[in-house]
PDB file of N, CA and C in Angstrom:
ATOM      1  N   UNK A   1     109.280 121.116  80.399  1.00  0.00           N
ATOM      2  CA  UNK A   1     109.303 119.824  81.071  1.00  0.00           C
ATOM      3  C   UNK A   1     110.254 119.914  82.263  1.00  0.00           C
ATOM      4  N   UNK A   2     109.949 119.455  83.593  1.00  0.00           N
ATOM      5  CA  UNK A   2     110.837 119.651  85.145  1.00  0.00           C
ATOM      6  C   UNK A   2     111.378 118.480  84.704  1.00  0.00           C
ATOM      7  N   UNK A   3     112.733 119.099  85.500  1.00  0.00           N
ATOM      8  CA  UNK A   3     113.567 117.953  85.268  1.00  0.00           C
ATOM      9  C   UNK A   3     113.776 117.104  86.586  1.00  0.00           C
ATOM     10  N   UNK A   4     113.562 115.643  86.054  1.00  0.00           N
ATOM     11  CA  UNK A   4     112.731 114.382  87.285  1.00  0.00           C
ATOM     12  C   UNK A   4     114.097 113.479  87.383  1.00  0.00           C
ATOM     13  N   UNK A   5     114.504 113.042  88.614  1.00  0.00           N
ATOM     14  CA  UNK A   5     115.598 111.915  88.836  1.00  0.00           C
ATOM     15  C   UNK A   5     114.719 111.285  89.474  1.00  0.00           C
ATOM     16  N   UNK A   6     114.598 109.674  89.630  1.00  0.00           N
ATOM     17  CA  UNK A   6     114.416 108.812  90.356  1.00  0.00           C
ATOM     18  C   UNK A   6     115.354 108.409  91.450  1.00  0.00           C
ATOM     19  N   UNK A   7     115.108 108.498  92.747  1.00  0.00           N
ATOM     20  CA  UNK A   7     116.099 108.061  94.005  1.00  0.00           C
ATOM     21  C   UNK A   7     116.194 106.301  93.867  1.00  0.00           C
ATOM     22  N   UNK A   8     117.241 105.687  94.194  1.00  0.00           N
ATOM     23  CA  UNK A   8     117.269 104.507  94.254  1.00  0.00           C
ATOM     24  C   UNK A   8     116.336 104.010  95.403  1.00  0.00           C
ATOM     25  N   UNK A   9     115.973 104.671  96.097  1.00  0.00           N
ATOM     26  CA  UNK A   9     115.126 104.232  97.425  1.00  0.00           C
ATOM     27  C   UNK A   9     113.652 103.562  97.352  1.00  0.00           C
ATOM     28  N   UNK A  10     113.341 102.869  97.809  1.00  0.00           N
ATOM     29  CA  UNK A  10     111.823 102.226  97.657  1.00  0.00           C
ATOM     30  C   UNK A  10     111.179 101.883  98.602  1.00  0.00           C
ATOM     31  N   UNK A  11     110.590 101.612  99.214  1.00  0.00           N
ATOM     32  CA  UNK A  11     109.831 101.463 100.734  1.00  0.00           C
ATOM     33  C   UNK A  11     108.525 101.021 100.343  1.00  0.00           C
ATOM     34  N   UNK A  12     108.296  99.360 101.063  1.00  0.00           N
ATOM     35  CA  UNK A  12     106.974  98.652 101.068  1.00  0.00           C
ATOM     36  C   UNK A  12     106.171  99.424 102.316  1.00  0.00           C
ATOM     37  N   UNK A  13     104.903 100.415 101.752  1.00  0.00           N
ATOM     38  CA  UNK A  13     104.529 101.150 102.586  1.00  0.00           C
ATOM     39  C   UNK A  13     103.423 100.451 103.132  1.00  0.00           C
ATOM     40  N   UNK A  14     103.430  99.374 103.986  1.00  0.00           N
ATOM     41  CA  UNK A  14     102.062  98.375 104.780  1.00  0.00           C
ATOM     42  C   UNK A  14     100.412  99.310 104.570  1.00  0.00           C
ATOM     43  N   UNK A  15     101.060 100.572 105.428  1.00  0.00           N
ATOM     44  CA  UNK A  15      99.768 101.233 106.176  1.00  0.00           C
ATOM     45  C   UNK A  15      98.785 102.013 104.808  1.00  0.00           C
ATOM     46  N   UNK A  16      99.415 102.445 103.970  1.00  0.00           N
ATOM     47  CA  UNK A  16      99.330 102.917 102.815  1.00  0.00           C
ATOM     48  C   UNK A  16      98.731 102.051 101.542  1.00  0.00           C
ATOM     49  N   UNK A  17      99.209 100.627 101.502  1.00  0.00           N
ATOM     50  CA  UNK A  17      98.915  99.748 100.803  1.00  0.00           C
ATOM     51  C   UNK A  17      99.455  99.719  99.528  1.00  0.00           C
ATOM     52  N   UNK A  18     100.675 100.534  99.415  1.00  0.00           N
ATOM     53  CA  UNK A  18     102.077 101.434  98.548  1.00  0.00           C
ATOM     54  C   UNK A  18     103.495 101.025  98.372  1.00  0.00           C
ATOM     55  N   UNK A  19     104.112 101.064  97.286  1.00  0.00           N
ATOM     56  CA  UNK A  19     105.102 100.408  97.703  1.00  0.00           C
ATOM     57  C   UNK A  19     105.930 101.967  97.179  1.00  0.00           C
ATOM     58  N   UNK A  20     106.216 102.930  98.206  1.00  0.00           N
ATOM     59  CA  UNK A  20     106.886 104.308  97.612  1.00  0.00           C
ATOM     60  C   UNK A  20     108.117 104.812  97.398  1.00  0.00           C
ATOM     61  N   UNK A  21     108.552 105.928  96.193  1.00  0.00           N
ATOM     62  CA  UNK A  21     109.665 105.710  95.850  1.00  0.00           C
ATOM     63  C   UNK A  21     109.806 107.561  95.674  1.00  0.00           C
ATOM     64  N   UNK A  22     111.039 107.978  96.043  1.00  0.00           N
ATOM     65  CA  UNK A  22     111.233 109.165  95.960  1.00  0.00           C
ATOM     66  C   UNK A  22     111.781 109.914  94.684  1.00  0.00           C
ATOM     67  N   UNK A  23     111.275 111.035  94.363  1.00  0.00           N
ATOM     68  CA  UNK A  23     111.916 111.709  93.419  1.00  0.00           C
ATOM     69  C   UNK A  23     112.588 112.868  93.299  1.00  0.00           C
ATOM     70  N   UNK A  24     113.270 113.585  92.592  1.00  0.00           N
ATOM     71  CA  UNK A  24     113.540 115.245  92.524  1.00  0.00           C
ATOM     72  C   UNK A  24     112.969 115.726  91.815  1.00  0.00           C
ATOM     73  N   UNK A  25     112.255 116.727  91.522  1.00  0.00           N
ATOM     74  CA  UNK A  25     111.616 117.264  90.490  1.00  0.00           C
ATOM     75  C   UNK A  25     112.100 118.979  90.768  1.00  0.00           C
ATOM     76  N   UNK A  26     113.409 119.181  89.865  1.00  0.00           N
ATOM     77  CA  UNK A  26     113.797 120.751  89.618  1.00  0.00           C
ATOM     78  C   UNK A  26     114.312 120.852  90.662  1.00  0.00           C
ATOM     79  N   UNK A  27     115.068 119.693  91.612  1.00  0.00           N
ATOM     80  CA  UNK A  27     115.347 119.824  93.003  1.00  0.00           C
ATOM     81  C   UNK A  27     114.665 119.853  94.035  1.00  0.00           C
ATOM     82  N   UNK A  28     113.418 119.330  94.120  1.00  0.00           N
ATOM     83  CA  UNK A  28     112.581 119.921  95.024  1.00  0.00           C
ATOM     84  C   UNK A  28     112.264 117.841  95.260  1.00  0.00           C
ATOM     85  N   UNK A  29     112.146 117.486  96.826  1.00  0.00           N
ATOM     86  CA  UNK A  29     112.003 116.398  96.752  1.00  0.00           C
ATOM     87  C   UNK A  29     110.252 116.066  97.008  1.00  0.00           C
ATOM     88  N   UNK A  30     109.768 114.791  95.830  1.00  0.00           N
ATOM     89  CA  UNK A  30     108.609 114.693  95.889  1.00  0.00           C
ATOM     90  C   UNK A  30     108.254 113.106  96.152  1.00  0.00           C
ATOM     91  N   UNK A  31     107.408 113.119  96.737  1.00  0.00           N
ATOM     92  CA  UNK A  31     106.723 111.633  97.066  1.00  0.00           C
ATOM     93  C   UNK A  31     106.087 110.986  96.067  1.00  0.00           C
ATOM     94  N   UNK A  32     106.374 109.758  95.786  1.00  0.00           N
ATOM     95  CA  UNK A  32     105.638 108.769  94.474  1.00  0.00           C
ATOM     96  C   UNK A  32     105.127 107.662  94.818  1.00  0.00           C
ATOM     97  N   UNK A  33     104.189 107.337  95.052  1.00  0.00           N
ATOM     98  CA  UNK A  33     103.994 105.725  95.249  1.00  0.00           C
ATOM     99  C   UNK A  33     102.842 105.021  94.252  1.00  0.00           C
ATOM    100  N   UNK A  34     103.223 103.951  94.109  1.00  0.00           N
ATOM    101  CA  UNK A  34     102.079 102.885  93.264  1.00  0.00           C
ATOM    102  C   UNK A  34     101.801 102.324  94.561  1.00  0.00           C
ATOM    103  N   UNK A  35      99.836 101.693  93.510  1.00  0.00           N
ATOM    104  CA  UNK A  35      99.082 101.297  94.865  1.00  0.00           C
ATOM    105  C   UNK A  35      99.292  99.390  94.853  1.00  0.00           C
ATOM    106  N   UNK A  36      99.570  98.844  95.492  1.00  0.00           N
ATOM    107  CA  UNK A  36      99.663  97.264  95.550  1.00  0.00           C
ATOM    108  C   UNK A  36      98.845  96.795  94.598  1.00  0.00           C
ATOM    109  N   UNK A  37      97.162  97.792  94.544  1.00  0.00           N
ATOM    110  CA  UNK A  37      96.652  96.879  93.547  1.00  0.00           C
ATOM    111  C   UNK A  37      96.776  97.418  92.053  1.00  0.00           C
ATOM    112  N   UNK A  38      97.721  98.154  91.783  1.00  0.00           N
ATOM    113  CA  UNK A  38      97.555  98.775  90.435  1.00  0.00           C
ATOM    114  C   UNK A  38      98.653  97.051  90.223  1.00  0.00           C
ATOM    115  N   UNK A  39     100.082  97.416  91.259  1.00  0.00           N
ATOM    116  CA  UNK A  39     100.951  96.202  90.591  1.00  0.00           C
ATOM    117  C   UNK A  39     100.293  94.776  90.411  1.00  0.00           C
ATOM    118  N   UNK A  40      99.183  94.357  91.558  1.00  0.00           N
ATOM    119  CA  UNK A  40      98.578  93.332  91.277  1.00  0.00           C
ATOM    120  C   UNK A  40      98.177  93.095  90.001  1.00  0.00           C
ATOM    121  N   UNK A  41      97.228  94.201  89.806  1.00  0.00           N
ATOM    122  CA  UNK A  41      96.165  94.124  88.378  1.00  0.00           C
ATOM    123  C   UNK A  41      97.094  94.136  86.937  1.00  0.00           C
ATOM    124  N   UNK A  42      98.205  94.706  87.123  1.00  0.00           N
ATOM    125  CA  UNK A  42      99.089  94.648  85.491  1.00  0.00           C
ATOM    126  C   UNK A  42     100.486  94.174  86.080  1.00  0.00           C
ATOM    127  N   UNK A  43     100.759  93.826  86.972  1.00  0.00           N
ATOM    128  CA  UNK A  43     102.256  93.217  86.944  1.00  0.00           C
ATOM    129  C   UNK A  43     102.514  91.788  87.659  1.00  0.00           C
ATOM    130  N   UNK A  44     101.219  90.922  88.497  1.00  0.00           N
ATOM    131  CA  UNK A  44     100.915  90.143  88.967  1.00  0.00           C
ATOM    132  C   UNK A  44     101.865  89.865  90.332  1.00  0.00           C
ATOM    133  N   UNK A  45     102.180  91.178  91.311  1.00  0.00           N
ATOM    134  CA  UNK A  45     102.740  91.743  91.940  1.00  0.00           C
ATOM    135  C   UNK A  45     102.114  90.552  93.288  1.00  0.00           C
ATOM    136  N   UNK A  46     102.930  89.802  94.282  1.00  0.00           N
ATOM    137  CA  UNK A  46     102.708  89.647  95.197  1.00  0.00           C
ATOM    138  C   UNK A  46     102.410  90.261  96.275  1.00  0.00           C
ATOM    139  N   UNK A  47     100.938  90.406  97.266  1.00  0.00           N
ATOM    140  CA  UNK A  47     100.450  91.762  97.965  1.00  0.00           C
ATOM    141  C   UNK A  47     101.297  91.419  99.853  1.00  0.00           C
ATOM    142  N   UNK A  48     101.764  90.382  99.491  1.00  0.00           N
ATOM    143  CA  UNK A  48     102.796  90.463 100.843  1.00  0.00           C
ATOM    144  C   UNK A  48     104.202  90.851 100.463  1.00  0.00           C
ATOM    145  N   UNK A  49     104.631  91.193  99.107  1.00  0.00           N
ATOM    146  CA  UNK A  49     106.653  91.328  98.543  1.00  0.00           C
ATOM    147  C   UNK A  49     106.027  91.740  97.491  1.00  0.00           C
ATOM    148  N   UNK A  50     105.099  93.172  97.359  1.00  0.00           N
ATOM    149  CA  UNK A  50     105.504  93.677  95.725  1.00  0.00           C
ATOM    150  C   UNK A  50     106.684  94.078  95.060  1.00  0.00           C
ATOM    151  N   UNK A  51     107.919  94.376  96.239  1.00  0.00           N
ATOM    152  CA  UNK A  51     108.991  94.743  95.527  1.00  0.00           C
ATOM    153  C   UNK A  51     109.531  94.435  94.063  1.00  0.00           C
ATOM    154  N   UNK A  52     109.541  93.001  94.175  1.00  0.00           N
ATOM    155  CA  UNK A  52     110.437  92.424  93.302  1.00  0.00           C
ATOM    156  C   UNK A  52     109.553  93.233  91.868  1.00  0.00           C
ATOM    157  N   UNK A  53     108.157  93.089  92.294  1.00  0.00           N
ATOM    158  CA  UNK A  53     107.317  93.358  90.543  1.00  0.00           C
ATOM    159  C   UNK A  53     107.840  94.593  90.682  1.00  0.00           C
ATOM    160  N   UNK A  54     108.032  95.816  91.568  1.00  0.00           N
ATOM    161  CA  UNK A  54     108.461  97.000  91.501  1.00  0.00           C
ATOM    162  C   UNK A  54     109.752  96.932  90.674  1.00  0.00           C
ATOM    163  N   UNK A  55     110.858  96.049  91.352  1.00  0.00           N
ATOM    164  CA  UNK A  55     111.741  96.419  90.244  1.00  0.00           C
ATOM    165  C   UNK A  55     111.810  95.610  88.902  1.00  0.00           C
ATOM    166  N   UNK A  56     111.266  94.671  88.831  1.00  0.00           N
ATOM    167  CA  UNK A  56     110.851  94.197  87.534  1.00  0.00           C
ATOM    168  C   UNK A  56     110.165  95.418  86.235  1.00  0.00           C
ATOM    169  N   UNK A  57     109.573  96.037  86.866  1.00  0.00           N
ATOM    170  CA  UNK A  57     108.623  96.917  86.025  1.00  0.00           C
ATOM    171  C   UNK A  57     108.772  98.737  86.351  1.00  0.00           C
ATOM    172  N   UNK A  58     110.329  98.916  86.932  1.00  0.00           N
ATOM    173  CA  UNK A  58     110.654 100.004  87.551  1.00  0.00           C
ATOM    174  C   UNK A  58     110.510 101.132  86.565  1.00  0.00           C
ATOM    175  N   UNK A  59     111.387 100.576  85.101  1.00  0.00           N
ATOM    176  CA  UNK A  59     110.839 101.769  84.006  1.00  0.00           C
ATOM    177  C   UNK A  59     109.941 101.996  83.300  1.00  0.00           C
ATOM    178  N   UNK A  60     108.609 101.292  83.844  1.00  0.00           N
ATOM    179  CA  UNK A  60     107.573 101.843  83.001  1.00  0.00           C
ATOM    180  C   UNK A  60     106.959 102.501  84.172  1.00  0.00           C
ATOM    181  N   UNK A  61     106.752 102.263  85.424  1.00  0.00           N
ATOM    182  CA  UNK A  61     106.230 102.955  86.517  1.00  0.00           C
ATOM    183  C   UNK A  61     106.962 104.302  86.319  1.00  0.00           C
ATOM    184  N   UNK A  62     108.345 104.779  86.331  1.00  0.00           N
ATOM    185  CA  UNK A  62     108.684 105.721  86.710  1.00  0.00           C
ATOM    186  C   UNK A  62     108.220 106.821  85.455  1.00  0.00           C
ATOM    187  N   UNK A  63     108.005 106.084  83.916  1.00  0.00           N
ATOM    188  CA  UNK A  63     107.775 106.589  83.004  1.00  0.00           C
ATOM    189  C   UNK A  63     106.222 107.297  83.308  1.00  0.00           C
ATOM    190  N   UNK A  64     105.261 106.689  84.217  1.00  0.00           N
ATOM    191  CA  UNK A  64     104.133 107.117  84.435  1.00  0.00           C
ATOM    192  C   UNK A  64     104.292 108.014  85.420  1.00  0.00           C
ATOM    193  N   UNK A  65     104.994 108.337  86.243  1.00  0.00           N
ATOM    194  CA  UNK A  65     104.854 109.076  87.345  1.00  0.00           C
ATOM    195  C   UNK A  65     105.456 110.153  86.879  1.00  0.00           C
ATOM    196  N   UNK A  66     106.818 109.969  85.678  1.00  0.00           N
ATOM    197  CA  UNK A  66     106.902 111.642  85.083  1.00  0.00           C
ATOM    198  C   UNK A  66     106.286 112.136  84.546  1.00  0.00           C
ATOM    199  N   UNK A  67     105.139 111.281  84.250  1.00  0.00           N
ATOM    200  CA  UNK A  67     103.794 111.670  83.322  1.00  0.00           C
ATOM    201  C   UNK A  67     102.542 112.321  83.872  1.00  0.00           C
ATOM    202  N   UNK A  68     102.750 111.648  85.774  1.00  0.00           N
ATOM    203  CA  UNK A  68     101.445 112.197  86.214  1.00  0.00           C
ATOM    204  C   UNK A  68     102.427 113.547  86.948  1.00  0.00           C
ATOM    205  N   UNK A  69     103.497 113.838  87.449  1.00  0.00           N
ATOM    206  CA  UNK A  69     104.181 114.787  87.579  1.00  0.00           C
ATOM    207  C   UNK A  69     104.032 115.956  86.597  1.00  0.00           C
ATOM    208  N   UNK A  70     104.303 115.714  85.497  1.00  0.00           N
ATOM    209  CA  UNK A  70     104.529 116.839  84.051  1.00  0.00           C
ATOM    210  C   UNK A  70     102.883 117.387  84.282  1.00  0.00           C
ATOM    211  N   UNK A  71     102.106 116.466  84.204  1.00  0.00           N
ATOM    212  CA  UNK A  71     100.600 116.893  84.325  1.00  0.00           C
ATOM    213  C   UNK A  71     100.331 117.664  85.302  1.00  0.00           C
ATOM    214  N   UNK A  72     100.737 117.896  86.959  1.00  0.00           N
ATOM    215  CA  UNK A  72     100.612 118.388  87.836  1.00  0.00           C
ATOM    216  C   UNK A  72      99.820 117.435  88.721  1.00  0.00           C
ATOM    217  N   UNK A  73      99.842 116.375  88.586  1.00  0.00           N
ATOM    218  CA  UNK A  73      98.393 115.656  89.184  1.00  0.00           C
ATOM    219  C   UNK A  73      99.197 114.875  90.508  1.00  0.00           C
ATOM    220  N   UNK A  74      99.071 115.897  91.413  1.00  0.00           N
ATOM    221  CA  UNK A  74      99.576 115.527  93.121  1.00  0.00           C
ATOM    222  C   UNK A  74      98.295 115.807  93.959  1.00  0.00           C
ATOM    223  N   UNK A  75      98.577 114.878  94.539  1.00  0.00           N
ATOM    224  CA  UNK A  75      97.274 114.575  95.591  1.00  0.00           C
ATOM    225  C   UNK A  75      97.230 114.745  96.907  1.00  0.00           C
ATOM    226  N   UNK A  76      96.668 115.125  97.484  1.00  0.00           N
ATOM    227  CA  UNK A  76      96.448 115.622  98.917  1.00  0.00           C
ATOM    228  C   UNK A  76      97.514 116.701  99.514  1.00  0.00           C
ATOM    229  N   UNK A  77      97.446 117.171 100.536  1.00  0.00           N
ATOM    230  CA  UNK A  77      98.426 118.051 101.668  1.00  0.00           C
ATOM    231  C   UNK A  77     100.007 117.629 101.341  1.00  0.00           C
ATOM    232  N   UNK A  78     100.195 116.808 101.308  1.00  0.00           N
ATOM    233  CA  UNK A  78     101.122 115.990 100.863  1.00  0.00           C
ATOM    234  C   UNK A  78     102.116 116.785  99.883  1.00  0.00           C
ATOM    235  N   UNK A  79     101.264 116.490  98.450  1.00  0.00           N
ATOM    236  CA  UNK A  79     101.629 117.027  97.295  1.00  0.00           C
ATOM    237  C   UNK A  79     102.254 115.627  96.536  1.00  0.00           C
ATOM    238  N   UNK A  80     101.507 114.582  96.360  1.00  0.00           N
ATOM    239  CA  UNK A  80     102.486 113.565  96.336  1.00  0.00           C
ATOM    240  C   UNK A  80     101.827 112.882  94.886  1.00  0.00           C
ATOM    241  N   UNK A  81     102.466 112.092  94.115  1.00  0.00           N
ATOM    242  CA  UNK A  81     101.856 111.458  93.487  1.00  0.00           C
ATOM    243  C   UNK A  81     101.720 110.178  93.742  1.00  0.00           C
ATOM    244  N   UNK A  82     100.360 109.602  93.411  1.00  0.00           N
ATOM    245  CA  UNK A  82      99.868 107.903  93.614  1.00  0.00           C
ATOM    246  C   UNK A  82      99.199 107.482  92.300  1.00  0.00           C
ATOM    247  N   UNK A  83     100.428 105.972  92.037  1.00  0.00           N
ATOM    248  CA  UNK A  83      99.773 105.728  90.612  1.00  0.00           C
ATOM    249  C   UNK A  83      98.728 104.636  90.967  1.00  0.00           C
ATOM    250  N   UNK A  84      97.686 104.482  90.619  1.00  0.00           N
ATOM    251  CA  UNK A  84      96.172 103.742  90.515  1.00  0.00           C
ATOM    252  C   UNK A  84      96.205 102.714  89.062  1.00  0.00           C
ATOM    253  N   UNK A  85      95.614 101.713  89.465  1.00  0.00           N
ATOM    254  CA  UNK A  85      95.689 101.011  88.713  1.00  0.00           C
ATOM    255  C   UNK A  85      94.704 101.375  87.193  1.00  0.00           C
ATOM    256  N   UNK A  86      93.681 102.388  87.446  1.00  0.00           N
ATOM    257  CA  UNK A  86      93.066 102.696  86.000  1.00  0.00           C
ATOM    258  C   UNK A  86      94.299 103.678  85.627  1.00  0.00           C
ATOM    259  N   UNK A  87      95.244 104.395  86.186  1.00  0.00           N
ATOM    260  CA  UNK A  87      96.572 104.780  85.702  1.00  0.00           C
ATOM    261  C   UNK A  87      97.372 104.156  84.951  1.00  0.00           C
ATOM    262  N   UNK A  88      97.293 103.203  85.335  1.00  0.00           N
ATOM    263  CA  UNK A  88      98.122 102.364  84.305  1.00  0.00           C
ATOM    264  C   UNK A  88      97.433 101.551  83.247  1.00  0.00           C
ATOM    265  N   UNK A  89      96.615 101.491  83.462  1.00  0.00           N
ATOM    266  CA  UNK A  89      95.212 100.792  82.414  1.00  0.00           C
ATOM    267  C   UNK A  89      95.491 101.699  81.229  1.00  0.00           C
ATOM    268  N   UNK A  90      95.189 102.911  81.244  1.00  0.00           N
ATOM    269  CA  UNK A  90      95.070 103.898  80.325  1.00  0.00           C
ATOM    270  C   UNK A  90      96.470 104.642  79.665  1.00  0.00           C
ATOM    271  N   UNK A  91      98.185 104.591  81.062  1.00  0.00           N
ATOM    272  CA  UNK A  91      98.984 104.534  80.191  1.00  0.00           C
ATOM    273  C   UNK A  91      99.201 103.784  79.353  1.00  0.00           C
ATOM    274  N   UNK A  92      98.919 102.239  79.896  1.00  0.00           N
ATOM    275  CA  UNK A  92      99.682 101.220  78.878  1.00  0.00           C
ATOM    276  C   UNK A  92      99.094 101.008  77.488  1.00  0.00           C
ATOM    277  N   UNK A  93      97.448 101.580  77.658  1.00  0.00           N
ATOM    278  CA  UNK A  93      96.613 101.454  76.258  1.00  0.00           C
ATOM    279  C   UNK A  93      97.217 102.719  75.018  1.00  0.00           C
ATOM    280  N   UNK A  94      97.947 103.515  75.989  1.00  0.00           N
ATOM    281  CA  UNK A  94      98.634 104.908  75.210  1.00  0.00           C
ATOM    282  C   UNK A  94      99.965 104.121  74.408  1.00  0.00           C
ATOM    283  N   UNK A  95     100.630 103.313  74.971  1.00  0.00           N
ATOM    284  CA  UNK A  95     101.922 102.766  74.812  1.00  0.00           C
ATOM    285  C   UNK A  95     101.852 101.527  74.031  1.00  0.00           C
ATOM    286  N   UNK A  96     100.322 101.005  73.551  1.00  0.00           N
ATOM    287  CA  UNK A  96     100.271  99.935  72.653  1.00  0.00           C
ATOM    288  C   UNK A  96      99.970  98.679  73.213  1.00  0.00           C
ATOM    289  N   UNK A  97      99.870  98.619  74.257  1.00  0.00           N
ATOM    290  CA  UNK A  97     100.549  97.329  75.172  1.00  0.00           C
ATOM    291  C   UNK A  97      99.665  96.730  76.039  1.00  0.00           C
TER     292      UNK A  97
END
C-alpha cells in the first residue's frame, strides 16, 4: 500500500467542472479531483460553492481517492485521479451507506 497524505489545498476548478485537491503518494505529487456532479448527486453540493460539501464530506472523498490511487486508476497524460459520481455510488454501497 503507497503511502498517501492529503495537502490542505483545494481549488474550485470552473473549467474542469472539479473541485481539486492535491496529494503525495510515496512523495511523488499527484492530482485528485471530484466531479461537481458526483458532489451534487451524493452530497447535495451547491454547483456555484461546492466547497463547503467538499469539506463537509472531505473524509470519505479522500478515503475514495486512496482507493482509486491503491487501484492504479489515473486518467489521462496527466496521471491524475477523477472521482465520478458512479464512484461513489459503488464506494458508498461497499461502506453500507
Amino acid at each position: 500500500m503507497p503511502n498517501i497524505q492529503f495537502l490542505g489545498n483545494k481549488m474550485h476548478d470552473k473549467l474542469s467542472n472539479t473541485v481539486s485537491f492535491p496529494a503525495l503518494v510515496d512523495g511523488r505529487a499527484i492530482a485528485c479531483a471530484i466531479s461537481y456532479e458526483a458532489m451534487r448527486d451524493h452530497f447535495g453540493a451547491d454547483y456555484y460553492d461546492p466547497v463547503p460539501a467538499f469539506m463537509a464530506h472531505q473524509s470519505t472523498i479522500h478515503q475514495l481517492a486512496e482507493k482509486l490511487i491503491s487501484e492504479g486508476r489515473f486518467e489521462g497524460d496527466n496521471k491524475r485521479i477523477v472521482i465520478r459520481s458512479q464512484d461513489l455510488t459503488n464506494f458508498l454501497k461497499t461502506r453500507g451507506r
